[in-house]
Structure formats: C-alpha cells, structure tokens
Protein backbone atom coordinates (compact mmCIF):
# COMPACT_ATOMS: atom_id res chain seq x y z
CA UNK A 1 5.39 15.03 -4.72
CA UNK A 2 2.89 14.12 -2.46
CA UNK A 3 3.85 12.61 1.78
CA UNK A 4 3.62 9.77 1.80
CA UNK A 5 4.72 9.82 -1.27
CA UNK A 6 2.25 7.39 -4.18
CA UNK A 7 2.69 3.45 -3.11
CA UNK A 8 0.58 1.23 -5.27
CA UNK A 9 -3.01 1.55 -7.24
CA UNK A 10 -6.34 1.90 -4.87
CA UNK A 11 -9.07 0.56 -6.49
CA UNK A 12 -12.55 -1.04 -5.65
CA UNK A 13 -11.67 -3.71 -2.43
CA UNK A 14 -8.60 -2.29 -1.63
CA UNK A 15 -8.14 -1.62 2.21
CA UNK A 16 -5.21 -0.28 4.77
CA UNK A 17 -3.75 3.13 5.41
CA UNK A 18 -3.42 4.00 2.51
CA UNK A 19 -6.81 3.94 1.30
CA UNK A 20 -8.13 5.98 5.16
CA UNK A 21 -5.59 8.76 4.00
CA UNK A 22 -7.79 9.02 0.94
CA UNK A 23 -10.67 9.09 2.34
CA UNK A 24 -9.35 11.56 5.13
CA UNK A 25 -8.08 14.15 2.09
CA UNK A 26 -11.77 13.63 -0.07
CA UNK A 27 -13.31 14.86 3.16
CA UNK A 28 -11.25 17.44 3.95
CA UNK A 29 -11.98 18.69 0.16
CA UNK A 30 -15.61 18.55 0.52
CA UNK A 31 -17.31 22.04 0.04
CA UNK A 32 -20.63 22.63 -1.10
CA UNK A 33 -20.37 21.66 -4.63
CA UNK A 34 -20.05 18.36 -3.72
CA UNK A 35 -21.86 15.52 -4.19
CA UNK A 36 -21.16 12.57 -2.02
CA UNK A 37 -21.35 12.80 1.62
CA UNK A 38 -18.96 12.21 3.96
CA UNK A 39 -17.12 9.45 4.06
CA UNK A 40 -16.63 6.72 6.61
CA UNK A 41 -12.61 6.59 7.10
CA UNK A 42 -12.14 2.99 7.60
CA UNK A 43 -9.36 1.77 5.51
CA UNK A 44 -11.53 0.39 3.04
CA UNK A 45 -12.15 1.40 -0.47
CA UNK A 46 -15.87 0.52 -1.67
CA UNK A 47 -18.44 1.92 -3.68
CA UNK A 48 -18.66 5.17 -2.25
CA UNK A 49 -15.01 5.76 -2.25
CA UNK A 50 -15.16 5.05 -5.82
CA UNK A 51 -17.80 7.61 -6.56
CA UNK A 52 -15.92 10.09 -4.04
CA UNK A 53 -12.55 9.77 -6.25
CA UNK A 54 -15.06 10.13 -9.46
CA UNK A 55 -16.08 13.29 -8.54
CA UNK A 56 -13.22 14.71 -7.48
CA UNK A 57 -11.26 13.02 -10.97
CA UNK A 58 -14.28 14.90 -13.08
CA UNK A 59 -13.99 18.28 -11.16
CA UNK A 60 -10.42 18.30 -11.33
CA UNK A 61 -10.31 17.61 -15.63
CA UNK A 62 -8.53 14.09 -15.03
CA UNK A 63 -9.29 10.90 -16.36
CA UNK A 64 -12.47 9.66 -14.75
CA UNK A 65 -12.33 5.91 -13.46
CA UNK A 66 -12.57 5.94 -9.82
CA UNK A 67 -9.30 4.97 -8.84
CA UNK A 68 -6.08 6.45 -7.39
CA UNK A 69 -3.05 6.33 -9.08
CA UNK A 70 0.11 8.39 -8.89
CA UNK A 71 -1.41 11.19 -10.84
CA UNK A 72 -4.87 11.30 -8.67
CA UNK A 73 -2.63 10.83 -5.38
CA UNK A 74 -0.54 13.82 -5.95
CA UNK A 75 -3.37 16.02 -7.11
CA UNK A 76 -5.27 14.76 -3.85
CA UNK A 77 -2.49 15.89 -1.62
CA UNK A 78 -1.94 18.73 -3.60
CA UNK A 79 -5.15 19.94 -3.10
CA UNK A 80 -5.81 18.91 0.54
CA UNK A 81 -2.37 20.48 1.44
CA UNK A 82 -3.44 23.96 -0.56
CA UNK A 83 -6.35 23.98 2.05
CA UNK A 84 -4.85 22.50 5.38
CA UNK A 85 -1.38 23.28 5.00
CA UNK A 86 1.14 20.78 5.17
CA UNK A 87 0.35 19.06 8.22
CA UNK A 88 0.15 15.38 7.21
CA UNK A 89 -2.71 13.91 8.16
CA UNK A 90 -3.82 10.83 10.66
CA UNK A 91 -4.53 8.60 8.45
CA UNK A 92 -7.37 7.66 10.47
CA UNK A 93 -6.67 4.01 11.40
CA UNK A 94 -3.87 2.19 13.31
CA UNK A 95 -0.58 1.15 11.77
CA UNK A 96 0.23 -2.25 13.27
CA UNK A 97 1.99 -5.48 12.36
CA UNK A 98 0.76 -6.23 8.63
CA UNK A 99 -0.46 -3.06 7.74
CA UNK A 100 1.54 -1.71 3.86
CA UNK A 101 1.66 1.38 1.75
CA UNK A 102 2.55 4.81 1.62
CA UNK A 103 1.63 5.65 5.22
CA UNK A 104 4.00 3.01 6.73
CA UNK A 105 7.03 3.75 4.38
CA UNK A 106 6.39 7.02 5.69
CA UNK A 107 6.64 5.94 9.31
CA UNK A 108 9.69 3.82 8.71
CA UNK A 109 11.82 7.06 6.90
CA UNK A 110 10.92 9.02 9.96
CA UNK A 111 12.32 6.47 12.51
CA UNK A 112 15.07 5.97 10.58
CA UNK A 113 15.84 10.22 10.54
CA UNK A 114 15.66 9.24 14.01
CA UNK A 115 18.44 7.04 13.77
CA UNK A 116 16.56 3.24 12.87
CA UNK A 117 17.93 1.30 10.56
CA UNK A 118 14.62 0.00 9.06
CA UNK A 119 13.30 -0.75 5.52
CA UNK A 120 11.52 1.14 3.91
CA UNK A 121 9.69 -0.94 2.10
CA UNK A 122 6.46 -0.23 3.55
CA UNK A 123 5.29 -3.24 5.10
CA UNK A 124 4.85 -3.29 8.80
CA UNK A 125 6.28 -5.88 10.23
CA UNK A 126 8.56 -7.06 13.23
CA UNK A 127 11.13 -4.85 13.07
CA UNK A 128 9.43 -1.29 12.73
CA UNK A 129 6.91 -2.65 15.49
CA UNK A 130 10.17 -3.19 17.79
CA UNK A 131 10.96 0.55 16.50
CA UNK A 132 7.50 2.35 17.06
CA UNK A 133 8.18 0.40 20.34
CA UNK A 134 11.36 2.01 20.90
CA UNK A 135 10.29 5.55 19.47
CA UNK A 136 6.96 5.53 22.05
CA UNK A 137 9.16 5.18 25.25
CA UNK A 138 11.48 7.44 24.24
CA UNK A 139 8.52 10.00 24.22
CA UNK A 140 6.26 9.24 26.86
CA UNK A 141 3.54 6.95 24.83
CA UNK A 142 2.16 3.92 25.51
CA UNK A 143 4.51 1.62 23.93
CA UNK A 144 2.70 -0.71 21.98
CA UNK A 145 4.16 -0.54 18.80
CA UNK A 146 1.41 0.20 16.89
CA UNK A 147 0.90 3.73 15.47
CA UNK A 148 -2.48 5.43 16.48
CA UNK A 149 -3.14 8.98 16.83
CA UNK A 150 -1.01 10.07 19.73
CA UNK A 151 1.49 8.72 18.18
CA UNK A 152 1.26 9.44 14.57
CA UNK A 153 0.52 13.06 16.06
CA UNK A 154 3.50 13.04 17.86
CA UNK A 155 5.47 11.52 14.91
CA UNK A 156 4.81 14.51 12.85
C-alpha cells in the first residue's frame, strides 16, 4: 500500500498535493527510455501529466488512459520507492489551509502519532493548521502552519 496511501482519482484539471507527489515520483522514474521530459511539479495535472502517466501506464502493462487511480498510485509508489527507498517524498508544494488528498491525511496521522487529535479526513483546514502550528514550535520551525519543505522534511 502506497504513503500516502490512494485518496481520490487524478485526472486532466485536477490540482493540489496530491497531483505534485505524482509528478515528483514520474520524475524520479525517468531513465532514458523515456519519453516525456521532465515535469514541472506544480500541483497541477495537465496535458503533459497526462501523457507522463500514459507512458508510464503502457510501460508498466496497465490499462492506458492517463489517469491515476488506486491501481496506478500504488504501482507509482511502488516503483519510485524500489528506486529511492522509502523516504517519502516532498511533495513539492505547500500544504496550507484548503489544500486535500493523500498528502494531508498523511500529515494529519503523523500529528496525531504525535499526540493530535485531528481528522483525518484529509482536508486542511483550521484545526491541523493550529497543529502544524503547534508541531513547528515544538521543533524549532517557523511556525506558520503551513507545511513546506523544512517542515515536511522534518515531519518525516
């Protein structure tokens, strides 16, 4: 099972977290077989993302229609973790108030290890802002309560 583990469908004009982490574990599978260049990780999931997941849905024997699902998630992450390790990656773009998926239901089950009481329900909102807030102090970040690099970095 992939971390974080499969939210909701990415598809063409889908944007957040969720859709930067793809785009962070298609380049991080790039070799020199492969046909689309690097992607810009930005959160949103346009033409080029489309033809990314394509190619990597056609090299990998799956069904080929250019968007993630459970099944393309989990082979994604199984793939980029067979080459990086485990280490799970920056999703490349800050988790603040509003932001929803896998990424932030992943950030909320880590605070609450840390003893929130949050929901994990994946949508950023008041309460796991107060609790980034909380976690940042605690470890010498700038406590904003949004979740950047340093932070995410520090997270896990």
């Amino acid at each position: 099972m992939a971390i974080p583990a499969y939210y909701s469908l990415i598809q063409r004009g889908s944007t957040g977290p969720d859709v930067a982490l793809v785009q962070t574990w298609l380049n991080g599978l790039r070799d020199t077989c492969t046909w689309y260049h690097e992607l810009t990780t930005d959160g949103r999931f346009g033409t080029k993302s489309v033809n990314a997941v394509k190619e990597f849905q056609l090299k990998n024997d799956m069904n080929v229609d250019g968007k993630v699902g459970a099944n393309t998630w989990n082979v994604l992450y199984t793939q980029y973790t067979a080459k990086h390790g485990l280490h799970v990656p920056y999703p490349g773009i800050v988790l603040r108030q509003g932001s929803s998926g896998g990424t932030v239901r992943l950030v909320q089950q880590k605070l609450n290890a840390l003893g929130e009481k949050l929901s994990t329900d994946g949508k950023y909102g008041a309460s796991t802002a107060a609790a980034v807030e909380r976690y940042q102090r605690r470890n010498g970040l700038t406590a904003d309560g949004t979740v950047g690099k340093a932070t995410w970095e520090k997270m896990f």
